[in-house]
N, C-alpha and C. Protein backbone atom coordinates (compact mmCIF):
# COMPACT_ATOMS: atom_id res chain seq x y z
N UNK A 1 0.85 -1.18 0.00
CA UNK A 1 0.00 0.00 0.00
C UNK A 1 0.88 1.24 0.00
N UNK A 2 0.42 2.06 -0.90
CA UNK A 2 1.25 3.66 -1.50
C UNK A 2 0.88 4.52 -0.36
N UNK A 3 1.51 5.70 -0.07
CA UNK A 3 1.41 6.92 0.88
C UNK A 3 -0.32 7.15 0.63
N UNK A 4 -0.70 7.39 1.43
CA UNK A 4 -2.21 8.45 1.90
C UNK A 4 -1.52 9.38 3.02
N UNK A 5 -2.35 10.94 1.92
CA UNK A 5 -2.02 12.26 2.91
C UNK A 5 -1.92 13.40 2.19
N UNK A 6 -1.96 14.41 3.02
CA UNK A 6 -1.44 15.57 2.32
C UNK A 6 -0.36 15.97 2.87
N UNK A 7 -0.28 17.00 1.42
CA UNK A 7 0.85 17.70 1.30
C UNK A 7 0.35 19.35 1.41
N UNK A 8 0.84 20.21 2.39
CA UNK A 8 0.20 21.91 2.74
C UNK A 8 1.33 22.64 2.60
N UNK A 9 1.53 23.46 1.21
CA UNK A 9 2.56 24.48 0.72
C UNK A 9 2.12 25.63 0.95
N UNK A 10 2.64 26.70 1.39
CA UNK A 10 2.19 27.96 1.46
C UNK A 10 3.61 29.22 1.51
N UNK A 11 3.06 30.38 1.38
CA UNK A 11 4.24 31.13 2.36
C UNK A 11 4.21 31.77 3.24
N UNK A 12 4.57 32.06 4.08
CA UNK A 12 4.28 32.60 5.23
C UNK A 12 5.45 33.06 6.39
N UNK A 13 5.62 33.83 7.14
CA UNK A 13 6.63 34.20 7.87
C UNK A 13 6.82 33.85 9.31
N UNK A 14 5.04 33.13 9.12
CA UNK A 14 5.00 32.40 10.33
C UNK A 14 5.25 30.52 10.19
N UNK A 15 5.37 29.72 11.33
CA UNK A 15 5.07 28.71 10.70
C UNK A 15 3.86 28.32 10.41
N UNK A 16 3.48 27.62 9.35
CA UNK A 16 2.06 27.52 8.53
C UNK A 16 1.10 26.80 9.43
N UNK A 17 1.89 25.45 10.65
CA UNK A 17 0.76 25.14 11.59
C UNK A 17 0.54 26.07 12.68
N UNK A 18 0.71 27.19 12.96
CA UNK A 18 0.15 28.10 13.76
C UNK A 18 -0.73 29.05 13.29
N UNK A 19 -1.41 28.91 12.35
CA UNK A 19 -2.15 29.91 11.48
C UNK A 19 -3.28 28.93 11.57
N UNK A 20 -4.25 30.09 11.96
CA UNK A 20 -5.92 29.46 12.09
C UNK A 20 -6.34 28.86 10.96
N UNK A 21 -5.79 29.28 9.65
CA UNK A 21 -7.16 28.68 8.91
C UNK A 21 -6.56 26.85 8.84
N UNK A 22 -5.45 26.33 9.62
CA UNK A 22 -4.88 25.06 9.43
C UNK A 22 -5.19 24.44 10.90
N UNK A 23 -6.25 25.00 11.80
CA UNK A 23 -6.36 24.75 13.20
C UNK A 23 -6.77 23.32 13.36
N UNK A 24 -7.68 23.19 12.45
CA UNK A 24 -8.05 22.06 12.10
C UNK A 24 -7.37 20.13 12.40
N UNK A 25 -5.84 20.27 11.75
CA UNK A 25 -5.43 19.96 11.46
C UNK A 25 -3.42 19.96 12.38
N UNK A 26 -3.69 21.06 13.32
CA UNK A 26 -2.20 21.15 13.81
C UNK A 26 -1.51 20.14 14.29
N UNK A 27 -2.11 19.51 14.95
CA UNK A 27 -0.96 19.02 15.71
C UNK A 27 -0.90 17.69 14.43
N UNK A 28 -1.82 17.09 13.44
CA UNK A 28 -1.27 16.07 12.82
C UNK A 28 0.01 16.63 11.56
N UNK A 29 0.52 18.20 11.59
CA UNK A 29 1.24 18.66 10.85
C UNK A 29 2.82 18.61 11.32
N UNK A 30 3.47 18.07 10.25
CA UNK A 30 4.83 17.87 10.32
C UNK A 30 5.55 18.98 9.19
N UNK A 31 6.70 19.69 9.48
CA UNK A 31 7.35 20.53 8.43
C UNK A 31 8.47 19.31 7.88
N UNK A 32 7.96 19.38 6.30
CA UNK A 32 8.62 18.89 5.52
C UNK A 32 10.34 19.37 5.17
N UNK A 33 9.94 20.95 4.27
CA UNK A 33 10.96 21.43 3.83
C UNK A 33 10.40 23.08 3.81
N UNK A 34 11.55 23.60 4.38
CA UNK A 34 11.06 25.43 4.25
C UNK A 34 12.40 25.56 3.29
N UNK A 35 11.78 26.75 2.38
CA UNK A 35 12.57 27.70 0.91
C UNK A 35 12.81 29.05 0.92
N UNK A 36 13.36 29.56 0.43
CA UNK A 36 13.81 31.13 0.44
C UNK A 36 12.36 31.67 0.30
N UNK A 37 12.37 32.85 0.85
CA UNK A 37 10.85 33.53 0.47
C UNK A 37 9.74 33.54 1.28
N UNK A 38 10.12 32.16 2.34
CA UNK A 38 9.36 31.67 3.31
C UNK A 38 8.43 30.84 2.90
N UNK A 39 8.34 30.14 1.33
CA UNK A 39 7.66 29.11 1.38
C UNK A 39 7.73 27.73 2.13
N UNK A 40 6.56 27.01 2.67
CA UNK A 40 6.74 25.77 3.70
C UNK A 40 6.18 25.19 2.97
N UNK A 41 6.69 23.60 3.07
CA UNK A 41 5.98 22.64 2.56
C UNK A 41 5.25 21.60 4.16
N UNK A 42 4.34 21.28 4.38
CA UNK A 42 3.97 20.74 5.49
C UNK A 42 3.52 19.04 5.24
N UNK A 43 3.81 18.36 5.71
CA UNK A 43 2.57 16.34 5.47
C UNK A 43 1.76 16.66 6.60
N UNK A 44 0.67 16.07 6.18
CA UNK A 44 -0.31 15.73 7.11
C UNK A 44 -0.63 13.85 6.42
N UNK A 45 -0.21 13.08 7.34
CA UNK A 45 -0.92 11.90 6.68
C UNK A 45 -1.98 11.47 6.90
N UNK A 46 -2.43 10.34 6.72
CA UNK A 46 -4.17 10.35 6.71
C UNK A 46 -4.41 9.51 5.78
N UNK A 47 -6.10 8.93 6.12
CA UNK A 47 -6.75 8.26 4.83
C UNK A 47 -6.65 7.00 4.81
N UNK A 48 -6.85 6.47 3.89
CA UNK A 48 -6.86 5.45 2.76
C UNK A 48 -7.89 4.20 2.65
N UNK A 49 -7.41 3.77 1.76
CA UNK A 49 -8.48 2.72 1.80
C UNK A 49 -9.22 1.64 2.37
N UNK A 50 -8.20 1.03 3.31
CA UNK A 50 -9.23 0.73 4.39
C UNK A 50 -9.95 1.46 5.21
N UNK A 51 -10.29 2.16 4.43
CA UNK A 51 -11.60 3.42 5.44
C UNK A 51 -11.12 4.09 6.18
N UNK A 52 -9.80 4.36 6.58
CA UNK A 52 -9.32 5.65 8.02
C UNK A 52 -9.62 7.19 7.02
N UNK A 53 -10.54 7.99 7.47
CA UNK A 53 -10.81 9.16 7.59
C UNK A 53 -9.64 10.09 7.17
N UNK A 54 -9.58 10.69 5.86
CA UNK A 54 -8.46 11.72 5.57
C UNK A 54 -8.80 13.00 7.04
N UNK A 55 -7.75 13.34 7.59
CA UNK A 55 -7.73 14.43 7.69
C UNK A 55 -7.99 15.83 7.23
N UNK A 56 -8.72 16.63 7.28
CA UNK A 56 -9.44 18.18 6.45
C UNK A 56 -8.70 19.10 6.69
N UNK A 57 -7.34 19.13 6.01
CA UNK A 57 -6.78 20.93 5.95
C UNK A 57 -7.55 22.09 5.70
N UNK A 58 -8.73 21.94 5.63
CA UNK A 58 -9.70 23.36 5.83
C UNK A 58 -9.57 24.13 3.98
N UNK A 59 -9.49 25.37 3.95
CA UNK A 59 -10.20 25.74 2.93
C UNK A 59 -8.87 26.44 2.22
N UNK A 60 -7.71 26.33 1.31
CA UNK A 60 -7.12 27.00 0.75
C UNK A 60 -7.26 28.81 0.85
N UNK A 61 -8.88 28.74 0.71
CA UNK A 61 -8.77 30.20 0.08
C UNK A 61 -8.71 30.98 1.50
N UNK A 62 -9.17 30.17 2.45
CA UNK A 62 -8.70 30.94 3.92
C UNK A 62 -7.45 30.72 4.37
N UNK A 63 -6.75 29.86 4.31
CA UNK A 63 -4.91 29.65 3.97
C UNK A 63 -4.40 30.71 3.03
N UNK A 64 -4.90 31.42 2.35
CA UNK A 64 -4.39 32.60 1.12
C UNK A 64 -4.96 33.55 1.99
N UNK A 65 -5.56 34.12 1.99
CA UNK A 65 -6.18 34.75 2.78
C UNK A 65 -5.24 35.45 4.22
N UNK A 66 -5.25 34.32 5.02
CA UNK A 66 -4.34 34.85 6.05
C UNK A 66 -3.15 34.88 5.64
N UNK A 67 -2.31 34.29 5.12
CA UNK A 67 -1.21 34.31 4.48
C UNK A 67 -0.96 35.87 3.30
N UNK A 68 -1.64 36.26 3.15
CA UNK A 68 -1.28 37.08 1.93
C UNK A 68 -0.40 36.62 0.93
N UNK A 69 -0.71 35.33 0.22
CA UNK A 69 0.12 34.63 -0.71
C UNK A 69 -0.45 33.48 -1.08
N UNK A 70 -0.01 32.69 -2.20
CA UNK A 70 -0.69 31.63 -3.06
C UNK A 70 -0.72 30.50 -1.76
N UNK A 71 -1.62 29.35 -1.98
CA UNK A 71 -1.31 28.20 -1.03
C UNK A 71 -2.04 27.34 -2.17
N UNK A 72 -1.64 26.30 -1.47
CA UNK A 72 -2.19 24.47 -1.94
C UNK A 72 -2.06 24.07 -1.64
N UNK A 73 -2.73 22.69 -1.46
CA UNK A 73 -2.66 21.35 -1.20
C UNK A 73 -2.58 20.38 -2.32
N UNK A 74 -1.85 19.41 -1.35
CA UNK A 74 -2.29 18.03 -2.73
C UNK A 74 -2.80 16.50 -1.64
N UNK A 75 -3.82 16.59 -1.75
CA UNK A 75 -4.07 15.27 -1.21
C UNK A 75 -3.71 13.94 -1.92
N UNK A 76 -2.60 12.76 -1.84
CA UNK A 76 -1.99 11.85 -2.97
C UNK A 76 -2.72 10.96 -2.02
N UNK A 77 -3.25 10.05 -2.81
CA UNK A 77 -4.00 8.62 -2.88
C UNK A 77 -3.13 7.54 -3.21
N UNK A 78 -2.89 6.58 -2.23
CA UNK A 78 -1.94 5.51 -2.07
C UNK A 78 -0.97 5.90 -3.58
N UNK A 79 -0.21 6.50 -3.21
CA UNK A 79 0.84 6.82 -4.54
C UNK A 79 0.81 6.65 -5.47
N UNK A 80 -0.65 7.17 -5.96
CA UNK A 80 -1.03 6.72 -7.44
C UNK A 80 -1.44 8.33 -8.03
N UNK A 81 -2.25 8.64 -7.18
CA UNK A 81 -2.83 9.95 -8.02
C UNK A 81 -2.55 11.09 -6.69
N UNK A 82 -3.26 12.35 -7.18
CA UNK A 82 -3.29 13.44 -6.35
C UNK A 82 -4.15 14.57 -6.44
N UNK A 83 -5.07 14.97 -5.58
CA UNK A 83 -5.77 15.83 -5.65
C UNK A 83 -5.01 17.15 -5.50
N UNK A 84 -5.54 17.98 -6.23
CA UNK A 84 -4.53 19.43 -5.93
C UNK A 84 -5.43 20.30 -5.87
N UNK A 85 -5.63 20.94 -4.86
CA UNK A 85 -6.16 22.66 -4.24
C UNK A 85 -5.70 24.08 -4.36
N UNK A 86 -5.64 24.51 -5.31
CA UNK A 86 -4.70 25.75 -4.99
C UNK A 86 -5.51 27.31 -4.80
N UNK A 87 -5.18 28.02 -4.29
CA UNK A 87 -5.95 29.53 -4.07
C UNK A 87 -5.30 30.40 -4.07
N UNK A 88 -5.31 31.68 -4.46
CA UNK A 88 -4.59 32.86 -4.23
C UNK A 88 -4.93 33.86 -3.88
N UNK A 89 -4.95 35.06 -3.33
CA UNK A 89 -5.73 36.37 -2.60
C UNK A 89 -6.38 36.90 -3.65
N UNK A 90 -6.14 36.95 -4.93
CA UNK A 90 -6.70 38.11 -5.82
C UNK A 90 -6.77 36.80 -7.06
N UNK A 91 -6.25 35.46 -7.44
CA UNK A 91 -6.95 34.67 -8.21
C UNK A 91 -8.24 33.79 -7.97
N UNK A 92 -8.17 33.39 -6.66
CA UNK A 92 -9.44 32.94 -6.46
C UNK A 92 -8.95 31.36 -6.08
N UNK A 93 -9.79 30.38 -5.93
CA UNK A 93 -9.65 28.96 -6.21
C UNK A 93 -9.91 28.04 -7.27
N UNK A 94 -8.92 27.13 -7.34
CA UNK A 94 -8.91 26.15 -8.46
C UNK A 94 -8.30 24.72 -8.11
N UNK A 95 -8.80 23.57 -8.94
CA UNK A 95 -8.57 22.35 -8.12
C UNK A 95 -8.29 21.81 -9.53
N UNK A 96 -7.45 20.88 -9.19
CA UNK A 96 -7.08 19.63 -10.94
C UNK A 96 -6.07 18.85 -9.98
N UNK A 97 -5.85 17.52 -10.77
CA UNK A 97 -5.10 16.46 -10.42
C UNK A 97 -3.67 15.79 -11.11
N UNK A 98 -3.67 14.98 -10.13
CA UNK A 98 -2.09 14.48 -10.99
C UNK A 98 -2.23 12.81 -10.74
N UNK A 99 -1.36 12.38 -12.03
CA UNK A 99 -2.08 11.05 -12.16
C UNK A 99 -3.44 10.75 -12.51
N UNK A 100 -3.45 11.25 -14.01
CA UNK A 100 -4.78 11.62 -14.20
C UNK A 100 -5.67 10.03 -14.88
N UNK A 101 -4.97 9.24 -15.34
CA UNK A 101 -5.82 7.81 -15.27
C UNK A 101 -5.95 6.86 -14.12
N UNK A 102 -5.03 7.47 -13.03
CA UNK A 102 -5.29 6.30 -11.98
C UNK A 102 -6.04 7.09 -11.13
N UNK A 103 -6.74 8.10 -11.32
CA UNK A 103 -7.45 9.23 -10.25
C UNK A 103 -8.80 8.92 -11.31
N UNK A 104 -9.02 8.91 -12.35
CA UNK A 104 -10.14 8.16 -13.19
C UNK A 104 -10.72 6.61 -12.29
N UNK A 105 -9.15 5.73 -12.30
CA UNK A 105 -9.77 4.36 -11.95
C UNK A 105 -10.47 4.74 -10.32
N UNK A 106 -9.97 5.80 -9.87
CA UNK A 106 -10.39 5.97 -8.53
C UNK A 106 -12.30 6.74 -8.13
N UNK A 107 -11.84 7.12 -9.05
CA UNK A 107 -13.56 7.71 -9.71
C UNK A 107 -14.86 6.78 -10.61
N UNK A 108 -13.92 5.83 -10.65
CA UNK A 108 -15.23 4.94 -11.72
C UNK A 108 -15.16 5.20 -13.31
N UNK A 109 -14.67 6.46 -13.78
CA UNK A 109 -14.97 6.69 -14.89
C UNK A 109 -13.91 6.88 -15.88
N UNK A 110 -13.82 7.79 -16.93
CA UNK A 110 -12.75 7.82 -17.68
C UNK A 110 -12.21 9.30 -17.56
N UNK A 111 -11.33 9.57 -18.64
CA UNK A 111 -10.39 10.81 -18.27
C UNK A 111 -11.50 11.99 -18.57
N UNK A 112 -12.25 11.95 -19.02
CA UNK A 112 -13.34 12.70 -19.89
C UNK A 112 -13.95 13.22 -18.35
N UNK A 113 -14.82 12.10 -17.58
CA UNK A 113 -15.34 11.81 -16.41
C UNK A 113 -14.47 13.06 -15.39
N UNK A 114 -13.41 12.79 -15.54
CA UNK A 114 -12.30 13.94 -14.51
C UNK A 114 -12.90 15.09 -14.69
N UNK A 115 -13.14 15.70 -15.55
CA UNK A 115 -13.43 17.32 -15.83
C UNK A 115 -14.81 17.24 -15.27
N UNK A 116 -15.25 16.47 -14.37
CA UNK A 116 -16.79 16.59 -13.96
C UNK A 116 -16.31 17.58 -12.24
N UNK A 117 -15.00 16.66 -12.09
CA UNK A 117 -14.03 17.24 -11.04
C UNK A 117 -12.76 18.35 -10.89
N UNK A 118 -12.45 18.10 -11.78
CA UNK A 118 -11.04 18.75 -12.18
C UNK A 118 -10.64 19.59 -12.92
N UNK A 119 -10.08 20.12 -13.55
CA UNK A 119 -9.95 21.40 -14.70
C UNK A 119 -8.79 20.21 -15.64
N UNK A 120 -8.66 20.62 -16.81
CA UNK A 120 -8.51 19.74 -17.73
C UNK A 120 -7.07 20.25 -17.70
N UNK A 121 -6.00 19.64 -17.80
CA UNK A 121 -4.22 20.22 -17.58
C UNK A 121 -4.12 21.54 -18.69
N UNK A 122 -4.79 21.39 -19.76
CA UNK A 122 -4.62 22.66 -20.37
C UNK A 122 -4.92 24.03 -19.15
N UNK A 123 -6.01 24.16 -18.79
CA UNK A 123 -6.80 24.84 -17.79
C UNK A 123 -5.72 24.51 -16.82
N UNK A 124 -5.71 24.39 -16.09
CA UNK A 124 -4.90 24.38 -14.68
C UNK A 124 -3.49 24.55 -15.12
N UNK A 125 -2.99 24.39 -15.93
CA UNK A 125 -1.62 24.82 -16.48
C UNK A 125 -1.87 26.39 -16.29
N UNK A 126 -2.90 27.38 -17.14
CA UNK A 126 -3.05 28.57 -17.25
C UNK A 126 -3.37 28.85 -15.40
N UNK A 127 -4.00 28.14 -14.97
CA UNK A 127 -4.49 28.87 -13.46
C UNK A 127 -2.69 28.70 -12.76
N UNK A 128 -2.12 27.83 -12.94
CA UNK A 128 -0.79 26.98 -12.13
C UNK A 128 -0.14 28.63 -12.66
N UNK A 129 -0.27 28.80 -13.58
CA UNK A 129 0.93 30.23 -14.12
C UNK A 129 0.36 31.61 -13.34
N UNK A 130 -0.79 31.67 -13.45
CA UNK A 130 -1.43 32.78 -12.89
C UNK A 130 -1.15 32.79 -11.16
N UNK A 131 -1.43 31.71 -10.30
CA UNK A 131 -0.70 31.26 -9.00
C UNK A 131 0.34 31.55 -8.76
N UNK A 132 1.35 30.89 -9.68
CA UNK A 132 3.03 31.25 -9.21
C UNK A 132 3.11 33.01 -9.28
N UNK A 133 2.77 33.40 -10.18
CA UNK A 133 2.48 35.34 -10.45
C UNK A 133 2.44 35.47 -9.30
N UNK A 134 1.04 35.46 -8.80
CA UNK A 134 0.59 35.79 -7.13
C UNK A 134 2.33 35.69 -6.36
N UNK A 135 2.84 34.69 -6.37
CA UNK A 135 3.60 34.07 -5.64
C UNK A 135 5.06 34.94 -5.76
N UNK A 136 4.90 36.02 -7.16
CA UNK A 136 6.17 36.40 -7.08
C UNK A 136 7.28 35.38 -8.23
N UNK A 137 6.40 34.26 -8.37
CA UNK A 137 7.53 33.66 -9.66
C UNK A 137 6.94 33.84 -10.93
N UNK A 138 8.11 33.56 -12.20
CA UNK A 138 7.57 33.68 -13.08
C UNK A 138 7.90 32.06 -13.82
N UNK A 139 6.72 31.83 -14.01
CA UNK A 139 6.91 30.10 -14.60
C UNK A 139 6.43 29.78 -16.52
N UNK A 140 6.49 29.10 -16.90
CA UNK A 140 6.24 28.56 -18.33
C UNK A 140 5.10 27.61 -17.98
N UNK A 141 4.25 28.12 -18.63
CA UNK A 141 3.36 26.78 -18.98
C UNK A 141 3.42 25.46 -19.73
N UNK A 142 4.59 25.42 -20.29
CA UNK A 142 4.97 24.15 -20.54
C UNK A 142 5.37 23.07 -19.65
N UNK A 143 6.18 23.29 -19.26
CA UNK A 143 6.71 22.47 -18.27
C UNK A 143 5.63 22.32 -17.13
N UNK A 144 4.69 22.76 -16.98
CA UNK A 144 3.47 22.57 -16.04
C UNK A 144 2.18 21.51 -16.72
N UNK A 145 2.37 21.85 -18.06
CA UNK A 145 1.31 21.13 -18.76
C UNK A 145 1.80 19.51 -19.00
N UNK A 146 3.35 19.87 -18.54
CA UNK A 146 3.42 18.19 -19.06
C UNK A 146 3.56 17.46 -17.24
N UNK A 147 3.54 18.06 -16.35
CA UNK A 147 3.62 17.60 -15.18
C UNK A 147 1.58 16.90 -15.14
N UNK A 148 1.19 17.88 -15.25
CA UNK A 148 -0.13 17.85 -15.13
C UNK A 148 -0.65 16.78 -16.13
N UNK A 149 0.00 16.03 -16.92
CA UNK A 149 -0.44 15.22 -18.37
C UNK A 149 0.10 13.80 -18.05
N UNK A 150 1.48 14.02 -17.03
CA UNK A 150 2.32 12.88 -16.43
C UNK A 150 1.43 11.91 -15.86
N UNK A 151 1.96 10.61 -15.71
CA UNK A 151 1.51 9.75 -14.95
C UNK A 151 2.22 9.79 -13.88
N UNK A 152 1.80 9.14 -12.76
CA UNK A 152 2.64 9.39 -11.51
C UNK A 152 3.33 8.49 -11.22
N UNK A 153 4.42 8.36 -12.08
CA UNK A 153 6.08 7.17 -12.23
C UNK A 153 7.06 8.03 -11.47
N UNK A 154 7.94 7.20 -10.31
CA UNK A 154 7.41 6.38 -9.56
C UNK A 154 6.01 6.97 -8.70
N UNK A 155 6.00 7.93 -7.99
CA UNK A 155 4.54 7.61 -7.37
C UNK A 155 4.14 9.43 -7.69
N UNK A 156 2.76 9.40 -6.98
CA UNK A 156 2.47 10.31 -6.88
C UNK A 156 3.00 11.57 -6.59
N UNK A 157 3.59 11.28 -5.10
CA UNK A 157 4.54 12.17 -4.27
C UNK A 157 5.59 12.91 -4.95
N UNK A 158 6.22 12.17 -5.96
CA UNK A 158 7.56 12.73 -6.58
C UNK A 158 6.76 13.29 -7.51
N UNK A 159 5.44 13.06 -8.11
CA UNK A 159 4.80 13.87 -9.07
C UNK A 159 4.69 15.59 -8.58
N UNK A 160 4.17 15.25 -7.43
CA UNK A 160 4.05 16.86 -6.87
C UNK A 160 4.87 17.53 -6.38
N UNK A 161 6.23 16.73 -6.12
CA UNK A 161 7.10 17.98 -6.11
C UNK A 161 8.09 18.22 -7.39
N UNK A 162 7.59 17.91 -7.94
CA UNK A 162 8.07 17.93 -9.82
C UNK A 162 6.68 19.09 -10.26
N UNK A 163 5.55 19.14 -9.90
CA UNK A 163 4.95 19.96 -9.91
C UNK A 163 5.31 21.18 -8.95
N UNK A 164 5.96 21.31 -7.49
CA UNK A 164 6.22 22.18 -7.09
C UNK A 164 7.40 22.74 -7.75
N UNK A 165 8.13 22.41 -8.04
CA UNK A 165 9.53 22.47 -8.21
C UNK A 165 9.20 23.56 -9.74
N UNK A 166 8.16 22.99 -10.64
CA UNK A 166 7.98 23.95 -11.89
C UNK A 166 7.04 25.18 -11.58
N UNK A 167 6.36 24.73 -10.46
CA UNK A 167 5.87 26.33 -10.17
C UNK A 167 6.95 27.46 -9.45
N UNK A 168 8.10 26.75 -9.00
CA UNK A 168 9.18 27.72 -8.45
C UNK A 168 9.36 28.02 -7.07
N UNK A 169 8.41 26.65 -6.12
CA UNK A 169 8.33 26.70 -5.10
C UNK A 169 9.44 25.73 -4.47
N UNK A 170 9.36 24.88 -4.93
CA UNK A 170 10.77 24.17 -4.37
C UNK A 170 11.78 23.43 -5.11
N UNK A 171 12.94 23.07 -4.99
CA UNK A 171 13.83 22.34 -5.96
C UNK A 171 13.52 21.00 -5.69
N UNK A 172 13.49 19.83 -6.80
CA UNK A 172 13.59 18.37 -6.30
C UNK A 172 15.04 18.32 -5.86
């Protein structure tokens, strides 16, 4: 059985589990990796399929919000796929995935089926560029569109920070 959990990126000058809109959730928060700029990466684990209850990091856009800066999540499903949350103070919220056929098999349906959930990698490529802006970076939508198109070899986890890493938030 693959990782169940999230992953809580933000920036902030504080640490990110002392900030209300993550109250929710503190004490199951561990600091991963902190970056120039004061971005944090945080795990919360949780979940999976034998029925244990994900943990609820609460609402992105109130994580942006207090923060005055982009945030996300990625909730990864036994190291196959990944839900991604992202919000910004003045973009708003937006959600799309990674591992986009094994997040299908996880849904019942096909890749088509995803966009009932998700924004289609074209779309979230354009929101992923507009985010990093907020954030102070300047990124290519290429290299985002093919993260977002990737399968998640080896797992999920290394998917999203191959996705962080092209938004300019952290190095692999």
């Amino acid at each position: 059985m693959g990782y169940w959990g999230y992953y809580v990126v933000a920036r902030s000058e504080r640490p990110l589990k002392e900030l209300d809109a993550l109250g929710g959730v503190r004490e199951a928060l561990t600091l991963l990796e902190e970056r120039a700029g004061g971005w944090q990466v945080w795990e919360c684990p949780g979940g999976g399929a034998d029925g244990e209850q994900a943990p609820d990091p609460g609402s992105m856009n109130s994580l942006a919000a207090e923060t005055g800066a982009p945030a996300l999540f990625a909730y990864v499903m036994d190291s196959r796929c990944a839900v991604v949350e992202a919000a910004a103070p003045s973009g708003g919220a937006w959600t799309t995935c990674l591992g986009r056929a094994a997040m299908a098999r996880y849904i019942g349906g096909d890749e088509l089926a995803l966009e009932d959930y998700f924004l289609p990698p074209d779309d979230a490529a354009g929101r992923a560029v507009a985010w990093a802006g907020e954030g102070e970076r300047t990124v290519e939508r290429g290299p985002l569109l093919d993260v977002l198109r990737a399968q998640a070899e080896p797992s999920a986890e290394e998917l999203f920070f191959r996705f962080l890493d092209r938004l300019g938030v952290v190095s692999m």
